[in-house]
Protein backbone atom coordinates (compact mmCIF):
# COMPACT_ATOMS: atom_id res chain seq x y z
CA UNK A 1 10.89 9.79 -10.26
CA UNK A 2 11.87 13.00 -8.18
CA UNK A 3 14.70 12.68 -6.11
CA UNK A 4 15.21 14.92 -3.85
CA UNK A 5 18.39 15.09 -1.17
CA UNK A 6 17.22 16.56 2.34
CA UNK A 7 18.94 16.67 5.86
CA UNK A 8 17.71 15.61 9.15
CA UNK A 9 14.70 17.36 10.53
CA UNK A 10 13.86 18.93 6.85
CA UNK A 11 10.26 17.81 5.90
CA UNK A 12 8.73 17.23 2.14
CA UNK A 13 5.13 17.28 1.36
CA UNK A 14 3.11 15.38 -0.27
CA UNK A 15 0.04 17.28 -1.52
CA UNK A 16 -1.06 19.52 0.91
CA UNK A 17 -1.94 16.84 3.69
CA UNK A 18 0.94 14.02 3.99
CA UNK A 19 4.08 14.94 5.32
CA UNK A 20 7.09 13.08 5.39
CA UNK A 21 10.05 14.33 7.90
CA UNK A 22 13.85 12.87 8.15
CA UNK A 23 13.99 11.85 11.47
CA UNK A 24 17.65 10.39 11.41
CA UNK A 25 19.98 9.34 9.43
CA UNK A 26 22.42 6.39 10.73
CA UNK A 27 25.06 5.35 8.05
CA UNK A 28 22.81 4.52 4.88
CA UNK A 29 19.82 4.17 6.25
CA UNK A 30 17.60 6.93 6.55
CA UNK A 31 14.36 6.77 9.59
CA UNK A 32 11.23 8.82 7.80
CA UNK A 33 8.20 9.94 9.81
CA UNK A 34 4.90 10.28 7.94
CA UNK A 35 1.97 12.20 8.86
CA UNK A 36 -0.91 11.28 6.94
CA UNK A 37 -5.15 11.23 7.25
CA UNK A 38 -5.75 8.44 8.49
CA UNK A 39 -7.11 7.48 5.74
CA UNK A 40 -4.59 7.01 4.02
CA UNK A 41 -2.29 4.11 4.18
CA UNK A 42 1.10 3.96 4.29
CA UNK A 43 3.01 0.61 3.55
CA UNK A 44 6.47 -0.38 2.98
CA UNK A 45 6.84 -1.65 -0.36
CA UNK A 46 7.91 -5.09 -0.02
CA UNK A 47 4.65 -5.10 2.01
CA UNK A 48 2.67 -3.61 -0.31
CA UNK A 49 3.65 -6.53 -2.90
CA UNK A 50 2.97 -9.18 -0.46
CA UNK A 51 -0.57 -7.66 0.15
CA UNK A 52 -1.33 -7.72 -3.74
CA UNK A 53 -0.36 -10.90 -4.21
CA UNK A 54 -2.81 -12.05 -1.88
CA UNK A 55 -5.37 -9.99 -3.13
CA UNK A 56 -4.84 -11.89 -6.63
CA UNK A 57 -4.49 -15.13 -5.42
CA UNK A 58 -7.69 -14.55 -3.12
CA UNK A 59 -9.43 -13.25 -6.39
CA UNK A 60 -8.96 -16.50 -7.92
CA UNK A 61 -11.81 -19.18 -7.14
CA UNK A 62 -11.66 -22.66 -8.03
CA UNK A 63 -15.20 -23.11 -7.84
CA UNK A 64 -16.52 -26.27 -9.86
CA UNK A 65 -19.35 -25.42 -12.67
CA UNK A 66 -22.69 -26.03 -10.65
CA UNK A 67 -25.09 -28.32 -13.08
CA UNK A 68 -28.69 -25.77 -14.05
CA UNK A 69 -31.02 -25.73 -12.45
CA UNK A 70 -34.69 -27.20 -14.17
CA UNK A 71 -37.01 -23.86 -13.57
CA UNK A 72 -40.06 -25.12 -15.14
CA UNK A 73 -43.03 -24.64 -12.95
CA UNK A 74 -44.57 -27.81 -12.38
């Protein structure tokens, strides 16, 4: 992990197209702004978890076993 101390208004990038800027700082906790292509998405992490949880528990299907299917021509 790189950790990294910065002041208010000082910027860090993130590659060369996601920028994240200390906006203000307010006791211990610390407001970020992030530019990013919009392609790109930006989550908090305790968000992040709850959307890959339900990704898994989507992914898993309780489907009962269908019986075969009889494919001889008649």
């Amino acid at each position: 992990m790189l950790i990294l101390s910065r002041k208010k208004d000082d910027c860090v990038m993130i590659g060369d197209q996601i920028e994240l800027w200390v906006v203000d700082i307010r006791g211990d906790t610390v407001r970020l702004g992030i530019k990013a292509p919009k392609d790109v998405k930006v989550y908090r992490h305790e968000v992040f978890v709850e959307i890959q949880k339900a990704n898994r528990a989507a992914a898993i299907t309780n489907v009962p076993e269908l019986p075969e299917l009889d494919t001889k021509p008649e």
